[in-house]
Structures are given as C-alpha cells and as structure tokens.
Protein backbone atom coordinates (compact mmCIF):
# COMPACT_ATOMS: atom_id res chain seq x y z
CA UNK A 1 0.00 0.00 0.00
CA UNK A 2 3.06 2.43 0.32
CA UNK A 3 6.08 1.25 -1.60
CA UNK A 4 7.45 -1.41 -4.17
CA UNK A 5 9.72 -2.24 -1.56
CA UNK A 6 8.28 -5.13 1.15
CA UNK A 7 7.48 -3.02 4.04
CA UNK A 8 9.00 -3.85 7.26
CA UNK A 9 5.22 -4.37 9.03
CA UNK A 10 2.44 -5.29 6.95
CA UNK A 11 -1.02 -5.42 9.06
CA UNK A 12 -4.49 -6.61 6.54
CA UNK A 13 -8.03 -6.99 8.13
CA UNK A 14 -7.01 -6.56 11.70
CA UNK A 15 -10.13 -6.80 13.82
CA UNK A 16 -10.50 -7.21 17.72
CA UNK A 17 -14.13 -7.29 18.67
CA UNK A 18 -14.43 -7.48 22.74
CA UNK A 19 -17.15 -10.18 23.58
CA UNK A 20 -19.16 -9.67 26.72
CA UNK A 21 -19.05 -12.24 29.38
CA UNK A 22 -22.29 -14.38 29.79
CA UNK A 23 -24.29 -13.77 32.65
CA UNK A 24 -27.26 -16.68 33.75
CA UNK A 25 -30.87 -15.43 32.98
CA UNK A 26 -29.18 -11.98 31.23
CA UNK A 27 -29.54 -10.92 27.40
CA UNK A 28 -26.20 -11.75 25.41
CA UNK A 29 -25.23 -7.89 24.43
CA UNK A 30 -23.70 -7.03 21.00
CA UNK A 31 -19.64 -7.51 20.87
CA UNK A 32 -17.87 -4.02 21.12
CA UNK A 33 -15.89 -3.53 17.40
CA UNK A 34 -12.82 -1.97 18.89
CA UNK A 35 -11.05 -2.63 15.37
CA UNK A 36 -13.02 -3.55 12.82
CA UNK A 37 -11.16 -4.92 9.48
CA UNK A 38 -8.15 -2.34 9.71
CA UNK A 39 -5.00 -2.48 7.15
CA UNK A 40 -1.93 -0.93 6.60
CA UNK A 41 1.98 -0.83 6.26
CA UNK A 42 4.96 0.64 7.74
CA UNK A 43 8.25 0.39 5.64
CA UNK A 44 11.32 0.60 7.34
CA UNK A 45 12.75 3.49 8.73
CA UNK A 46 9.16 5.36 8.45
CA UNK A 47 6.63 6.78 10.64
CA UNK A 48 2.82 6.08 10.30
CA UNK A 49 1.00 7.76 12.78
CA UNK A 50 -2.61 6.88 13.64
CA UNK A 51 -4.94 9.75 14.11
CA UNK A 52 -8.85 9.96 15.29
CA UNK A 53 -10.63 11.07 18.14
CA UNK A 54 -10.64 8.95 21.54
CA UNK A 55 -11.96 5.37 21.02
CA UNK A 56 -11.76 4.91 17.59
CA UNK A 57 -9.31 2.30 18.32
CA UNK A 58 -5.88 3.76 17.30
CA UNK A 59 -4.50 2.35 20.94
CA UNK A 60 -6.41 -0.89 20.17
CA UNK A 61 -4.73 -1.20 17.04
CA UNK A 62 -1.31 -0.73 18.18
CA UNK A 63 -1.98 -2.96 21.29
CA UNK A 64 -3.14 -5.61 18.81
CA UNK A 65 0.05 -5.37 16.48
CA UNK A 66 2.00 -6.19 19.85
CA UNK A 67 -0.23 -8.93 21.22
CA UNK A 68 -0.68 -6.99 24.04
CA UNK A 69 -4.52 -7.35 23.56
CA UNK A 70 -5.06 -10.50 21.26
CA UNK A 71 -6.59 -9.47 18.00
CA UNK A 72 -10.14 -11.56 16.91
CA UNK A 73 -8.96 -12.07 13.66
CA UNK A 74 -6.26 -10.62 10.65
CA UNK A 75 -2.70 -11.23 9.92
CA UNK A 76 0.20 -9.10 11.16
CA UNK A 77 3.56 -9.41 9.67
CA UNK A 78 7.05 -8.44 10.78
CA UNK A 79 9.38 -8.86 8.02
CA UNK A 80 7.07 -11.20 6.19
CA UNK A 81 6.77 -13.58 9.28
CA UNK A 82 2.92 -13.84 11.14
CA UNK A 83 3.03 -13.04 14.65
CA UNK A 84 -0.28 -13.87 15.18
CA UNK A 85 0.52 -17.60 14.95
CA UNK A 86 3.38 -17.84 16.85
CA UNK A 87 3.15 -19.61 20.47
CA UNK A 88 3.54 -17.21 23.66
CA UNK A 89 7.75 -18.27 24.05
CA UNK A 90 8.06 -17.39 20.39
CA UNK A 91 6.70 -13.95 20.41
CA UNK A 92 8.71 -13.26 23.30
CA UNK A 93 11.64 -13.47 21.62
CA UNK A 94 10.28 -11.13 18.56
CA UNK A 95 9.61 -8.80 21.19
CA UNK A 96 13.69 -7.79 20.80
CA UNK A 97 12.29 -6.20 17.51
CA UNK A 98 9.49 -5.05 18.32
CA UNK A 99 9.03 -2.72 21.56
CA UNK A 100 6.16 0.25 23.08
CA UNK A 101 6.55 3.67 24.52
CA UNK A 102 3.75 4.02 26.61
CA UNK A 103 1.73 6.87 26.62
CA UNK A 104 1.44 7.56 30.76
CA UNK A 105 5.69 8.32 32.37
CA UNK A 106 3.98 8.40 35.33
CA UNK A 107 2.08 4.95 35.63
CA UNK A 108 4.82 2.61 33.03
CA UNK A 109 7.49 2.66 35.35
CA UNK A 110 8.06 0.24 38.40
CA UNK A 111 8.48 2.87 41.12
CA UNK A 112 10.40 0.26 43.37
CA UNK A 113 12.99 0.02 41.05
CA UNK A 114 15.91 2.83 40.33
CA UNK A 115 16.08 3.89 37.00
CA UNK A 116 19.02 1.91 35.89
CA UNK A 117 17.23 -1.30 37.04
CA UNK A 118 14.00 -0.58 34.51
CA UNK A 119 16.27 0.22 31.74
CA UNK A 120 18.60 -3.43 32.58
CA UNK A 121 15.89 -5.38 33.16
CA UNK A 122 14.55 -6.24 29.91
CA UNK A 123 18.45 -7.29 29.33
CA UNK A 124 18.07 -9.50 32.52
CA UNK A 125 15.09 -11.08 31.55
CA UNK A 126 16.89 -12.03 28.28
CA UNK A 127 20.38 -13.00 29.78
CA UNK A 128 21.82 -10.44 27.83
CA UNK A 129 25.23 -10.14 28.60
CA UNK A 130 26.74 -10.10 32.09
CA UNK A 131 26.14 -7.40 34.85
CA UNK A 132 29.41 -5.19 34.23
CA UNK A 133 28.12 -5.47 30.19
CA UNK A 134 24.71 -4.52 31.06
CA UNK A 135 25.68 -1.22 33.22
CA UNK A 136 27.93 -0.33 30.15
CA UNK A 137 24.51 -0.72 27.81
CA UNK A 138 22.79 1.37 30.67
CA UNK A 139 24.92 4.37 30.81
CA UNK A 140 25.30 4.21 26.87
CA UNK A 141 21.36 4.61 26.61
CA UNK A 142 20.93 6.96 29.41
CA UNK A 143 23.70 9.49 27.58
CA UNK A 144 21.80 8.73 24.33
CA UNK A 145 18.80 9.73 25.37
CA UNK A 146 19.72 12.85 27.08
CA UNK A 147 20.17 11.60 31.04
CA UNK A 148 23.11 11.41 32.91
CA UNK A 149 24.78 8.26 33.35
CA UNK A 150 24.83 9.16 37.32
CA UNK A 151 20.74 9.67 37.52
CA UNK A 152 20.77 4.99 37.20
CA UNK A 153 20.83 5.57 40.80
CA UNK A 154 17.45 7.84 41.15
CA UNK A 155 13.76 6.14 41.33
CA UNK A 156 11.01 7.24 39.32
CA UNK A 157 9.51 9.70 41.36
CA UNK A 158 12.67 11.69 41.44
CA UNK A 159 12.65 11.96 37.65
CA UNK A 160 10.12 14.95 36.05
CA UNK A 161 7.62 13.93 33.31
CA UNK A 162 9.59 14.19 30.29
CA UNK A 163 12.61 12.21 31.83
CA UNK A 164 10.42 9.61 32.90
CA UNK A 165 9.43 9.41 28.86
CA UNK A 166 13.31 8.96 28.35
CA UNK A 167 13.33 6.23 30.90
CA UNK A 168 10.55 4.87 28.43
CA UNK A 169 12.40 5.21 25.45
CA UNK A 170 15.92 4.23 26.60
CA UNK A 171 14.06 0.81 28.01
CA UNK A 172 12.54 0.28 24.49
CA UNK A 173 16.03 0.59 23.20
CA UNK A 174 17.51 -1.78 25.78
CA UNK A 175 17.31 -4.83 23.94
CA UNK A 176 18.57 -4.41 20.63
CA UNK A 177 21.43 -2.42 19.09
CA UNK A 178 19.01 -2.13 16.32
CA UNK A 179 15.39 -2.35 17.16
CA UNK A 180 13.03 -3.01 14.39
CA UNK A 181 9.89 -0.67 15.55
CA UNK A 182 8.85 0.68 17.89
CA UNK A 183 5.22 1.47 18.70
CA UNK A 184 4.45 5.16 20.08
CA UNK A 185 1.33 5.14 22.26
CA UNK A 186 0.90 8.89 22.56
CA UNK A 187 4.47 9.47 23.99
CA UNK A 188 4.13 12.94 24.58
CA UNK A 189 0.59 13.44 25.70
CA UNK A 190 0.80 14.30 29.31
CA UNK A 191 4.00 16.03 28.74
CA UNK A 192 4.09 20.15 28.49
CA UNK A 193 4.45 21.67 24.94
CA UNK A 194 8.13 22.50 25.39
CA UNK A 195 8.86 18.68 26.85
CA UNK A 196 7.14 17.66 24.10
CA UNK A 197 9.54 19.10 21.54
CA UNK A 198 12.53 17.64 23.17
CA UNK A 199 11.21 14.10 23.38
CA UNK A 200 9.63 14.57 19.20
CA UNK A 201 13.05 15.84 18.60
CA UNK A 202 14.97 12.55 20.25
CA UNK A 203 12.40 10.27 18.61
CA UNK A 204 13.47 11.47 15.54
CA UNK A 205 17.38 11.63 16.14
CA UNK A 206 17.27 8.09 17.67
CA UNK A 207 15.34 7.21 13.91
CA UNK A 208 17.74 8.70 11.59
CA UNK A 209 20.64 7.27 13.39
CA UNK A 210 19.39 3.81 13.92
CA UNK A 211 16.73 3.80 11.11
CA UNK A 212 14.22 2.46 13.98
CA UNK A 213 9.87 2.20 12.02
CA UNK A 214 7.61 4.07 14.41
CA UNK A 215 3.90 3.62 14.84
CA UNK A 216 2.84 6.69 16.42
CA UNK A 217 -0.42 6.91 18.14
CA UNK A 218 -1.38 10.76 18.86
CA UNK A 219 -3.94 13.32 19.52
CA UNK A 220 -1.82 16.43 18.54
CA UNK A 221 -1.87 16.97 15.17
CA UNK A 222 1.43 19.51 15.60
CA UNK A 223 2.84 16.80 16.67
CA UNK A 224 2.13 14.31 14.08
CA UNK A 225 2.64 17.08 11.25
CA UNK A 226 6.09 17.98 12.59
CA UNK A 227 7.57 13.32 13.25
CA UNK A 228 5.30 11.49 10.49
CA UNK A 229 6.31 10.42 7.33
CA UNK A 230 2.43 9.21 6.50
CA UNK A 231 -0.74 9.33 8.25
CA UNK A 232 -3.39 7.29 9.24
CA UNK A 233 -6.80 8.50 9.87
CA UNK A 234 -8.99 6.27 11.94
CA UNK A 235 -13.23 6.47 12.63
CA UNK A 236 -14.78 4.10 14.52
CA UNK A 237 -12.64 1.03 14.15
CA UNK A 238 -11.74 1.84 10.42
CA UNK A 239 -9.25 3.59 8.66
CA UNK A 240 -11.12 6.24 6.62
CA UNK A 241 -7.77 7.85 4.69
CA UNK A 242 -3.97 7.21 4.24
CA UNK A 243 -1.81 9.74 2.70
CA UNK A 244 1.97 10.88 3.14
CA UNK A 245 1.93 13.91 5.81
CA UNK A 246 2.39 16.85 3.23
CA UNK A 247 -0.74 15.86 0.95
CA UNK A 248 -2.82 14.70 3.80
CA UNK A 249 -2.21 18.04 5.72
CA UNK A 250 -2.75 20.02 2.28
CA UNK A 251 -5.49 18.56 0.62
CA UNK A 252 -7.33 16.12 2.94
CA UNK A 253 -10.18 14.14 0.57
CA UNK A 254 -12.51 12.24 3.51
CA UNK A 255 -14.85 14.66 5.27
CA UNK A 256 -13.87 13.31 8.93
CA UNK A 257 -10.29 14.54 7.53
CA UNK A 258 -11.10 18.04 6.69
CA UNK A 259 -13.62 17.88 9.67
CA UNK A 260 -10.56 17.27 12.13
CA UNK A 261 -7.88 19.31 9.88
CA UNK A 262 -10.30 22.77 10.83
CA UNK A 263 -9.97 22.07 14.30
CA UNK A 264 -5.89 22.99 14.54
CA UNK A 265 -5.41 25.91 15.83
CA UNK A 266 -3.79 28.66 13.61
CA UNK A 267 -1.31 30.28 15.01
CA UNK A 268 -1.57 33.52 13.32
CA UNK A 269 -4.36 35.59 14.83
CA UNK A 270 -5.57 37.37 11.90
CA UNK A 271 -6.21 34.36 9.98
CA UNK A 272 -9.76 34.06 10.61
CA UNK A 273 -10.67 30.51 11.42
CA UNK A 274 -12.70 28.16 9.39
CA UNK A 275 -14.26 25.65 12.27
CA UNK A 276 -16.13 22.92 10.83
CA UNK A 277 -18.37 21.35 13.23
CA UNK A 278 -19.10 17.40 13.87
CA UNK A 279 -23.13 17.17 14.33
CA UNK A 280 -24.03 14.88 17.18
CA UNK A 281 -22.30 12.05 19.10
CA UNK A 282 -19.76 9.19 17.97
CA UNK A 283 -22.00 5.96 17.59
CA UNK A 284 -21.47 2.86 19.95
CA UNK A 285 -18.57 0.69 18.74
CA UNK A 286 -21.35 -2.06 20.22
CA UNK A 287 -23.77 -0.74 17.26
CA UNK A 288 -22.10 0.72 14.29
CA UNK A 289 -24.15 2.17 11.90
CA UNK A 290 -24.68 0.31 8.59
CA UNK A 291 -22.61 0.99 5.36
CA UNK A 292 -20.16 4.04 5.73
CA UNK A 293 -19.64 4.69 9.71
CA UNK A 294 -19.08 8.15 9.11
CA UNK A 295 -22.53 8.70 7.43
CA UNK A 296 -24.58 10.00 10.90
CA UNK A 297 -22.71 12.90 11.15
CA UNK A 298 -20.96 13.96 7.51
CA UNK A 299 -22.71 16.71 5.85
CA UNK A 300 -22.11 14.98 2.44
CA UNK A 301 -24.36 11.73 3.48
CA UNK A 302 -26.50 10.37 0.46
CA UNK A 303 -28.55 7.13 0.43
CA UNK A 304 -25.69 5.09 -0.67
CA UNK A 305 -23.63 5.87 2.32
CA UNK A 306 -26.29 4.09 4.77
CA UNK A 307 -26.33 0.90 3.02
CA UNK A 308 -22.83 0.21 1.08
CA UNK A 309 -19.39 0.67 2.88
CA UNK A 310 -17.02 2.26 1.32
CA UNK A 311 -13.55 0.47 0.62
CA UNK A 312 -10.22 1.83 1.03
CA UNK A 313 -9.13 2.34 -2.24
CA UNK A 314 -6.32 4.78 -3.95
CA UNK A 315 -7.04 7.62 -5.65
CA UNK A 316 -4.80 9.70 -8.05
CA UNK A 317 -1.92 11.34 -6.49
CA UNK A 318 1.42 12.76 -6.75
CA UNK A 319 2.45 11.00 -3.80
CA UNK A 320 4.81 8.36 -4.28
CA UNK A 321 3.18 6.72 -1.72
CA UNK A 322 -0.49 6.88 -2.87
CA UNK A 323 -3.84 8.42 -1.36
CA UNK A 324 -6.04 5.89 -0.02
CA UNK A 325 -9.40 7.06 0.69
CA UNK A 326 -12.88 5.23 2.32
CA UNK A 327 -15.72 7.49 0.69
CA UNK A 328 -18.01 6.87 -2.00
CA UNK A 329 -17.81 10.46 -3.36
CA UNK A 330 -14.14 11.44 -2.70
C-alpha cells in the first residue's frame, strides 16, 4: 500500500471485537468492534502515525500489532513472518524487535525500582550479557537519550515527566542495538508543549541514526505534522484515509479529515478561522451504523452511504506513496 519495496510491518483486516461475558438469565449484548477490518503498512525506517478522536481504536490497534490485547482475527507481519501464529515463548523473543513507549511516564514505570534497574531489566530477563556489560549498555542509553549516566541511581519519582518518557524510550532501546519498531502510544501526551519538543526531537534523532519504524499513536496533530512520514486517519474502528503527511495536511479528501484538519489551531491571529463542526455524538462501537460509519454525522451523506461501505481504495496522487481514501464520493 506504500512502496514497491516489502514493508518492514504489513497489518491486513485486523479486527479485535471485545465479547461480553455471559451472565445466567441476562440478554447476550452485542460484541464491542474496537477494530473492525483495519490495514496498513509501515516500511522501514518510516513513521505512520494513527490519528482519530478517543476510542476509535488507534491504541487498540497498536496494542493488537504487539499482542498486548489479542486481535479476533487478521494477519500481522514483521518482516514477512505472522506473529499472530506464533506460540507465547516465540513472540517473546520477537519482542527484541518489536518494543512500546507508553503513553502515561507516570504509571509505566516500576516505582520500586531505580532507574538503571527498569532500563537493565529487559536485558536481565533475556540473559543479555553479564552485569558489568549490562551497566555499560545502561549508561550508553541513558547518555543517548539525554540523562546522565549518574541519575541509574534515582527512582522514578525523582525523575520529572519528560525524563520519565526517556526512561521509556531508553528501556525500548535496551534490547537491541538495532530495534526493528517501535510502537508510540501517545508518547508525549501528558508532557508540556516544550517537553514535548525535546522528546519529538529525540524520537526522531534516535530514527535517523538507527533507522528504527515508528507507529505513532497521537492526539496532537502539531505533533504528528512535525515526526510522520504518512498518516493514518482512523473512525470508529476503520481507517477512513492514508496519505503521506504533506498531501494529507494540504489537501485532505474524507470529510472526517477536513472535519478534524479545521480544528488545529492557527497560530496567526488574523487568519480568521474556518471551524467545521461534527453534528451529534460518535456511535457505539457495540452498534455501528450500517454501510459508511461516518454517514450520521458527515454533511455529504446520500442514500448510498447508509447501506454500502465504502472500501479503502487509492485515488490519483502525486504522492509516491499513494492516497487511499474510504468514501463513495471522494
């Protein structure tokens, strides 16, 4: 979907439907459709970000590509092997390659252990090396990612917010000289704007010197505009548009696009803003409407849109990576 070249994760039809637990004498209720049929690629050395507001499943989806939360059904590839199939042992070991930055420095970190223990212990749990060889690996990630070697010693609560996101990254680092991707769950989110920057900034350093994939889950649409290579726009459980940053940003094609483009803020104050609203509520990922999700509440709804879906299919483009759009009039 992006390049000739076989992309480094390749995800088609991912769905993860949560199923209610039966309760005696009480109505089965209808499965919540966290993820609902979702595909896309990430080639090496790229970032796709997922965008959408809260619960349309862009954490879900990113959960599910780690087996964090098992997926229903779908096929997820790392370098053209399934990791869906592999047994609990074997996915442990792809988890070298394959690592999260979670999106809460506060809650991700054990705060019994010092810093230099959370960043070693994903070496000890893989007999990596012995302990004088693992302290070496420690203070090389702590300098790399902007902490001092001598701040191993300190314990989570002595850290502030956007060294406790270091801590995050340097322990998705820890197990590979060369990690494969690394999934972005928010990273920045509960950081202040100028935090933010610095930890953006090292994301991106840490990607053009070790050519590390990112799937980046985010709110802040600075923030995706300034790290993303392509982006991912998700409704609902689907994925309503793909496009490469610059012609996503500049000439958006789904409604729900444009709809979420107008609500950046602009940062020049005589630019007079052009809001576009969303009418009503987001439906119930329990009962999704029929055909086109996004039909309820897009001002260009026509018949067609409440009983056919729409399928994610390219459109012309200049983009060398194509424009992949879910709308039967765009």
């Amino acid at each position: 979907m992006t390049t000739t070249a076989a992309p480094l994760l390749q995800v088609r039809n991912l769905r993860k439907h949560y199923i209610w637990p039966k309760r005696w004498l009480r109505p089965a209720k209808p499965a919540i459709q966290a993820v609902d049929g979702v595909s896309f690629s990430v080639a090496r050395g790229e970032t796709l970000s997922l965008v959408g507001e809260s619960g349309c499943g862009k954490t879900t989806t990113a959960k599910s590509v780690m087996r964090l939360v098992e997926p229903t059904s779908g096929s997820v590839e790392l370098e053209g092997e399934e990791l869906l199939t592999l047994s609990s042992n074997e996915m442990r070991l792809r988890r070298r390659q394959l690592q999260i930055i979670f999106q809460d420095p506060y809650a991700s970190l054990n705060p019994r252990l010092t810093a230099g223990d959370i960043v070693a212990e994903p070496l000890r749990n893989f007999g990596m090396g012995a302990a004088a060889e693992r302290r070496e690996r420690v203070q090389w990630l702590f300098s790399r990612v902007g902490l001092r070697p001598e701040a191993a010693k300190k314990f989570p609560h002595e850290f502030s917010g956007g060294q406790r996101q270091r801590l995050g990254i340097a322990r998705a680092l820890a197990l590979a000289l060369n990690p494969k991707l690394i999934v972005c769950d928010e990273p920045v989110s509960a950081l202040d704007v100028s935090v933010q920057a610095q930890v953006v900034n090292l994301l991106m350093d840490l990607q053009a010197e070790l050519g590390i994939a990112y799937l980046f889950v985010a709110h802040d649409l600075a923030v995706v505009r300034h790290i993303s290579h392509r982006v991912a726009v998700m409704y609902l459980g689907h994925i309503v548009e793909i496009a490469d940053r610059d012609t996503l940003f500049s000439a958006p094609r789904h409604p729900y696009t444009e709809i979420l483009l107008s609500a950046v803020p602009v940062p020049n104050p005589r630019t007079p803003a052009r809001r576009m609203l969303l009418q009503g509520d987001p439906p119930s990922p329990a009962n999704p409407p029929s055909g086109c999700r996004f039909h309820t509440r897009c001002p260009m709804a026509q018949a067609v849109c409440k009983e056919k879906t729409p399928e994610l299919s390219e459109r012309p483009s200049s983009s060398s990576g194509g424009h992949w759009v879910a709308c039967h009039f765009r």
